[in-house]
PDB file of N, CA and C in Angstrom:
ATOM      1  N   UNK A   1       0.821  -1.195   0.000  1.00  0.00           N
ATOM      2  CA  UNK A   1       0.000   0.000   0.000  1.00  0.00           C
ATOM      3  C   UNK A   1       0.865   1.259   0.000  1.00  0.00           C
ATOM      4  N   UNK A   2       1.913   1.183   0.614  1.00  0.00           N
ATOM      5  CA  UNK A   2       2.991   2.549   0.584  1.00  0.00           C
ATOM      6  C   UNK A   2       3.393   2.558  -0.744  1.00  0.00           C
ATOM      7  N   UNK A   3       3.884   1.681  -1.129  1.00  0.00           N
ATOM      8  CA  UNK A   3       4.409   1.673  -2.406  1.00  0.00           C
ATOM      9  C   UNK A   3       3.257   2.258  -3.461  1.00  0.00           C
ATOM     10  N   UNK A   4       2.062   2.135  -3.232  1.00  0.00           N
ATOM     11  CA  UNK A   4       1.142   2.618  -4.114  1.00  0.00           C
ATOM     12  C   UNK A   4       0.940   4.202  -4.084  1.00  0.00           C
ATOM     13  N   UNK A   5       1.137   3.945  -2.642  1.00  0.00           N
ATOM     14  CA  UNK A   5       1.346   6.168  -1.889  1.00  0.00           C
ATOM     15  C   UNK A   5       2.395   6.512  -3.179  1.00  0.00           C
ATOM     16  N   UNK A   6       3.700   6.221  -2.883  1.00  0.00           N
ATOM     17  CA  UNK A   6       4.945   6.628  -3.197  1.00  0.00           C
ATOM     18  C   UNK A   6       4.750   6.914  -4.858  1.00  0.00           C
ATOM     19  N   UNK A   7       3.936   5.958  -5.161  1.00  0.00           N
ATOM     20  CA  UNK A   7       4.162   5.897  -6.585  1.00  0.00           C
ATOM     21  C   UNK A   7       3.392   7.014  -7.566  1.00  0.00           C
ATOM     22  N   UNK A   8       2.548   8.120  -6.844  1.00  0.00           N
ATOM     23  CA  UNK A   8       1.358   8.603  -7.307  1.00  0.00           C
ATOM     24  C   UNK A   8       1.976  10.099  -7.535  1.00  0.00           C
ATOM     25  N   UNK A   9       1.474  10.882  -9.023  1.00  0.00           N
ATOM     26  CA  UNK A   9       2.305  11.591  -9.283  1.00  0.00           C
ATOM     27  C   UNK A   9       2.291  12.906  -7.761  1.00  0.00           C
ATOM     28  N   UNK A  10       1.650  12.818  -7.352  1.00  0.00           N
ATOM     29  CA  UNK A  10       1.795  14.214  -6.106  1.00  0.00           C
ATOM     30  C   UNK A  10       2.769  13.992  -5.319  1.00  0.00           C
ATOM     31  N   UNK A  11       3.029  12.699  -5.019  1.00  0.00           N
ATOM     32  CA  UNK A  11       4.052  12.243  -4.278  1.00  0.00           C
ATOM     33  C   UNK A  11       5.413  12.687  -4.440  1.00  0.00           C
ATOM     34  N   UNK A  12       5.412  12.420  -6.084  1.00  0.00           N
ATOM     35  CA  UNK A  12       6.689  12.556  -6.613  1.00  0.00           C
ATOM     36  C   UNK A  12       7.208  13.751  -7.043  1.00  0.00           C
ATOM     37  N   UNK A  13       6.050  14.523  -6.900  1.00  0.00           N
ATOM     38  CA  UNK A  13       5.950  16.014  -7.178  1.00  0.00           C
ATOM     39  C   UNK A  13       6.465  16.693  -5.800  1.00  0.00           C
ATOM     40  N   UNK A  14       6.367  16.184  -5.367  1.00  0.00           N
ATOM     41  CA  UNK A  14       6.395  17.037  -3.317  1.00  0.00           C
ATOM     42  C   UNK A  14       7.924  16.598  -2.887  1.00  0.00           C
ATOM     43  N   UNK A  15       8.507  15.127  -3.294  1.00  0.00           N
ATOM     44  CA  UNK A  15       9.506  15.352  -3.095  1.00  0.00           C
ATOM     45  C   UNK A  15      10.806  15.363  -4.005  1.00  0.00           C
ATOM     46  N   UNK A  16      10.248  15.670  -5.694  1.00  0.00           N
ATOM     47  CA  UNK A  16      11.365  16.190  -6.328  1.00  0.00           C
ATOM     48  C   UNK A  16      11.637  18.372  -6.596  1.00  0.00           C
ATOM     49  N   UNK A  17      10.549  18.572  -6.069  1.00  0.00           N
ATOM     50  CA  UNK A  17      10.263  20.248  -6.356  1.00  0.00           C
ATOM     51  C   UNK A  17      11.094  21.428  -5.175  1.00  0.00           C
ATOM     52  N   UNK A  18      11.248  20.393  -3.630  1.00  0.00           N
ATOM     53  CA  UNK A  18      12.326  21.113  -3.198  1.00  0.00           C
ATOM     54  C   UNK A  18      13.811  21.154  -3.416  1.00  0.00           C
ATOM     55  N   UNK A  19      14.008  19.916  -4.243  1.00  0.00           N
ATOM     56  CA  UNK A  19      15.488  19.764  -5.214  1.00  0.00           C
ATOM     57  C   UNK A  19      15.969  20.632  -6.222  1.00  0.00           C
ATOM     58  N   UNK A  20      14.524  20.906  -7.220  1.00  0.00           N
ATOM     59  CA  UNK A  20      14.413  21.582  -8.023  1.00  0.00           C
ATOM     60  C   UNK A  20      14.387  22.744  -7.784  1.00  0.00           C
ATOM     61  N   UNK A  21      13.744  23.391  -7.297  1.00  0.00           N
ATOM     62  CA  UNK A  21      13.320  25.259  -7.025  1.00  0.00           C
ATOM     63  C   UNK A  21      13.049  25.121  -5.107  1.00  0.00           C
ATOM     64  N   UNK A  22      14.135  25.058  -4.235  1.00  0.00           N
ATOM     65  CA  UNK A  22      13.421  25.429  -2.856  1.00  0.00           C
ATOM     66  C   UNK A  22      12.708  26.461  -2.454  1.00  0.00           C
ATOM     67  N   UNK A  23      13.157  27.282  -3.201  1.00  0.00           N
ATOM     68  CA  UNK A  23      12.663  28.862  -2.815  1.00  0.00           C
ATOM     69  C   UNK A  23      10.408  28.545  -3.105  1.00  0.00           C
ATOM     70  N   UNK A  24      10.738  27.890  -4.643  1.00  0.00           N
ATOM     71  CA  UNK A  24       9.379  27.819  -5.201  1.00  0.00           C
ATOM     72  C   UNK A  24       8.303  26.529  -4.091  1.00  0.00           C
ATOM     73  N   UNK A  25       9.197  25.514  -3.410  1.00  0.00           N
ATOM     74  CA  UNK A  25       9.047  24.729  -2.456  1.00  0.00           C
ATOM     75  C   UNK A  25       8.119  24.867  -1.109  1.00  0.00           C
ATOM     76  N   UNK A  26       8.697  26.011  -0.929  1.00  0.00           N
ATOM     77  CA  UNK A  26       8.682  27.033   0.493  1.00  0.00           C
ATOM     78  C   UNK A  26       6.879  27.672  -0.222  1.00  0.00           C
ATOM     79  N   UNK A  27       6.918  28.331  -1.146  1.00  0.00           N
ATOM     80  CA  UNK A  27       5.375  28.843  -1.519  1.00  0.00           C
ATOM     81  C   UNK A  27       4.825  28.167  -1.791  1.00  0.00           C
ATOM     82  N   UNK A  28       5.101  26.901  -2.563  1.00  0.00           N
ATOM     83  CA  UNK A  28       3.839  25.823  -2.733  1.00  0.00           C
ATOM     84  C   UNK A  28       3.259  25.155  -1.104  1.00  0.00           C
ATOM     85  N   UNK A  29       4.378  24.712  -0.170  1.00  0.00           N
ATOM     86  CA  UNK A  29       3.704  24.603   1.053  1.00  0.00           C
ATOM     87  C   UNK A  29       2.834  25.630   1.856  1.00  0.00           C
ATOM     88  N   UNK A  30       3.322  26.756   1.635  1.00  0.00           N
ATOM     89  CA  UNK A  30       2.700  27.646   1.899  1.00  0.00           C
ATOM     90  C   UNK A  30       1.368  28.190   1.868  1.00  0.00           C
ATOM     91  N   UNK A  31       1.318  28.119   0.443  1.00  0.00           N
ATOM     92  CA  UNK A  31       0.138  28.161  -0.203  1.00  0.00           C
ATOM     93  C   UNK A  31      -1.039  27.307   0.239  1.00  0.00           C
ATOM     94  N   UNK A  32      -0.719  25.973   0.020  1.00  0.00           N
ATOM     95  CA  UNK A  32      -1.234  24.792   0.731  1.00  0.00           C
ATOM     96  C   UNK A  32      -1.768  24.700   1.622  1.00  0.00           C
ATOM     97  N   UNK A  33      -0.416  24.976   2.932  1.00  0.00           N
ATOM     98  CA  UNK A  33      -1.499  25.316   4.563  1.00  0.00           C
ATOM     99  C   UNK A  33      -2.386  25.995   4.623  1.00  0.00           C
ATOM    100  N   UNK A  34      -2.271  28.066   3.235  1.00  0.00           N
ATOM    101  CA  UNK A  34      -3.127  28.621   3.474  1.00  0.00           C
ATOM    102  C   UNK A  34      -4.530  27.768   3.152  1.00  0.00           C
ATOM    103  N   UNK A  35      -4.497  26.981   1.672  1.00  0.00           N
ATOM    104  CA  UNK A  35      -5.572  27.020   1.238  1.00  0.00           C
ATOM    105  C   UNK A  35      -6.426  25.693   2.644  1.00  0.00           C
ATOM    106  N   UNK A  36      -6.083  25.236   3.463  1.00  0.00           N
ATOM    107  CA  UNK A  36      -6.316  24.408   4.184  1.00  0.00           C
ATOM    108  C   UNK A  36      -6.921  25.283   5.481  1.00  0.00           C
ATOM    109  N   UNK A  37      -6.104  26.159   5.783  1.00  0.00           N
ATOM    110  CA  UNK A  37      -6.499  26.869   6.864  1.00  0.00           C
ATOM    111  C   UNK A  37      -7.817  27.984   6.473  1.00  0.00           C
ATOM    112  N   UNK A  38      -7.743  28.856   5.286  1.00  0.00           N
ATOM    113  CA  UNK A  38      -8.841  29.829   5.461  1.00  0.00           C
ATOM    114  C   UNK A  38     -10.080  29.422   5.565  1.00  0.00           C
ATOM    115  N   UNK A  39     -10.655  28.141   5.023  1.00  0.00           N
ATOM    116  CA  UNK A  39     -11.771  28.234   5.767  1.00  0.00           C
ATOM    117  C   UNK A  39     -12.656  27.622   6.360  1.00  0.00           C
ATOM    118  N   UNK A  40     -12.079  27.133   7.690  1.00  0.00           N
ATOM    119  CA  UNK A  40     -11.816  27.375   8.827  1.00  0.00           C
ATOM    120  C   UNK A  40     -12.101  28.503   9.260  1.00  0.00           C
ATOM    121  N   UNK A  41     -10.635  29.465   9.106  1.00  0.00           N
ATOM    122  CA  UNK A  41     -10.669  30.906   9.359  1.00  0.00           C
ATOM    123  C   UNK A  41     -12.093  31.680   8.819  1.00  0.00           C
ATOM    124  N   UNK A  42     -12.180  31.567   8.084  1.00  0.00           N
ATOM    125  CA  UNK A  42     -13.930  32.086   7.203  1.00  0.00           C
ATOM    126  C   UNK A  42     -15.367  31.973   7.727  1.00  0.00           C
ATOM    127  N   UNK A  43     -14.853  30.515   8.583  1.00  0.00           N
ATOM    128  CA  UNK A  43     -16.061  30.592   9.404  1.00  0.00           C
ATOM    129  C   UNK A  43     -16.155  30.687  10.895  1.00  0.00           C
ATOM    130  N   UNK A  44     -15.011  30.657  11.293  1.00  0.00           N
ATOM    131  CA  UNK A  44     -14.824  31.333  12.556  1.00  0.00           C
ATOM    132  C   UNK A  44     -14.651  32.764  12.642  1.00  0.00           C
ATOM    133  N   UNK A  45     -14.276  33.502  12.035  1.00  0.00           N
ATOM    134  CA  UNK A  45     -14.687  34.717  11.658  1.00  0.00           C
ATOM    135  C   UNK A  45     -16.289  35.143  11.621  1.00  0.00           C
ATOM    136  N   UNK A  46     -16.904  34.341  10.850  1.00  0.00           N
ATOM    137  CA  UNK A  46     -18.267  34.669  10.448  1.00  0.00           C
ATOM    138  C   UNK A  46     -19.138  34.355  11.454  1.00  0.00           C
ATOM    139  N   UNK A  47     -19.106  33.789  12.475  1.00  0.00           N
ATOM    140  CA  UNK A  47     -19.348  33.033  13.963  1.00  0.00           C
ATOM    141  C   UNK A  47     -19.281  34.255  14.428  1.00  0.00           C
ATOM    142  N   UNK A  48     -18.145  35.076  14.726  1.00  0.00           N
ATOM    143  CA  UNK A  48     -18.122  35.778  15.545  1.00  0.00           C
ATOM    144  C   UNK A  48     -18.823  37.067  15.044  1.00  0.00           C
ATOM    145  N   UNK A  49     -18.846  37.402  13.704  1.00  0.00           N
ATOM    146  CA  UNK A  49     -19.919  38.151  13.487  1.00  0.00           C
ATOM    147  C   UNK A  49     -20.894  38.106  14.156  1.00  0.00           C
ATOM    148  N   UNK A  50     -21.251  36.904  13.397  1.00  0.00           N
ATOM    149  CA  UNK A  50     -23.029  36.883  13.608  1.00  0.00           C
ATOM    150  C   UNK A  50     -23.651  36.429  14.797  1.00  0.00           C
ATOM    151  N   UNK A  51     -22.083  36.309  15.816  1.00  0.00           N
ATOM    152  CA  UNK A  51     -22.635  35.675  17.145  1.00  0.00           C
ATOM    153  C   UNK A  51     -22.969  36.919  18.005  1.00  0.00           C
ATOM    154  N   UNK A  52     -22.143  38.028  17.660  1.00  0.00           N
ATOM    155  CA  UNK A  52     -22.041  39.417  18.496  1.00  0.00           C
ATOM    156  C   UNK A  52     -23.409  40.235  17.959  1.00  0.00           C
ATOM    157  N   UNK A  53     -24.146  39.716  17.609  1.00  0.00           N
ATOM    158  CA  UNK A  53     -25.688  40.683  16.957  1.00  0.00           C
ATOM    159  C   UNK A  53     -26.624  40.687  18.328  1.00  0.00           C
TER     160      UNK A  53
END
């Protein structure tokens, strides 16, 4: 089953791209956490809006 992980192109993408460009490495993770974290953030935000009425 790992071997099936390992073998899948994202895999191979994630760990040949900090070899390639680290700098570009660093913003794709980046990017990532953001797109994982805002929303979340979007609706805890919006909670507190609409909780303070």
């Amino acid at each position: 089953m790992l071997a099936t992980l390992i073998a899948r192109p994202e895999w191979q993408f994630a760990t040949v791209l900090p070899r390639a460009a680290p700098l570009l490495a660093g913003v794709w993770w980046v990017l990532l956490i953001l797109r994982g974290l805002l929303p979340a953030a979007y609706s805890l935000q919006q909670g507190s809006v609409h909780g303070s009425e």
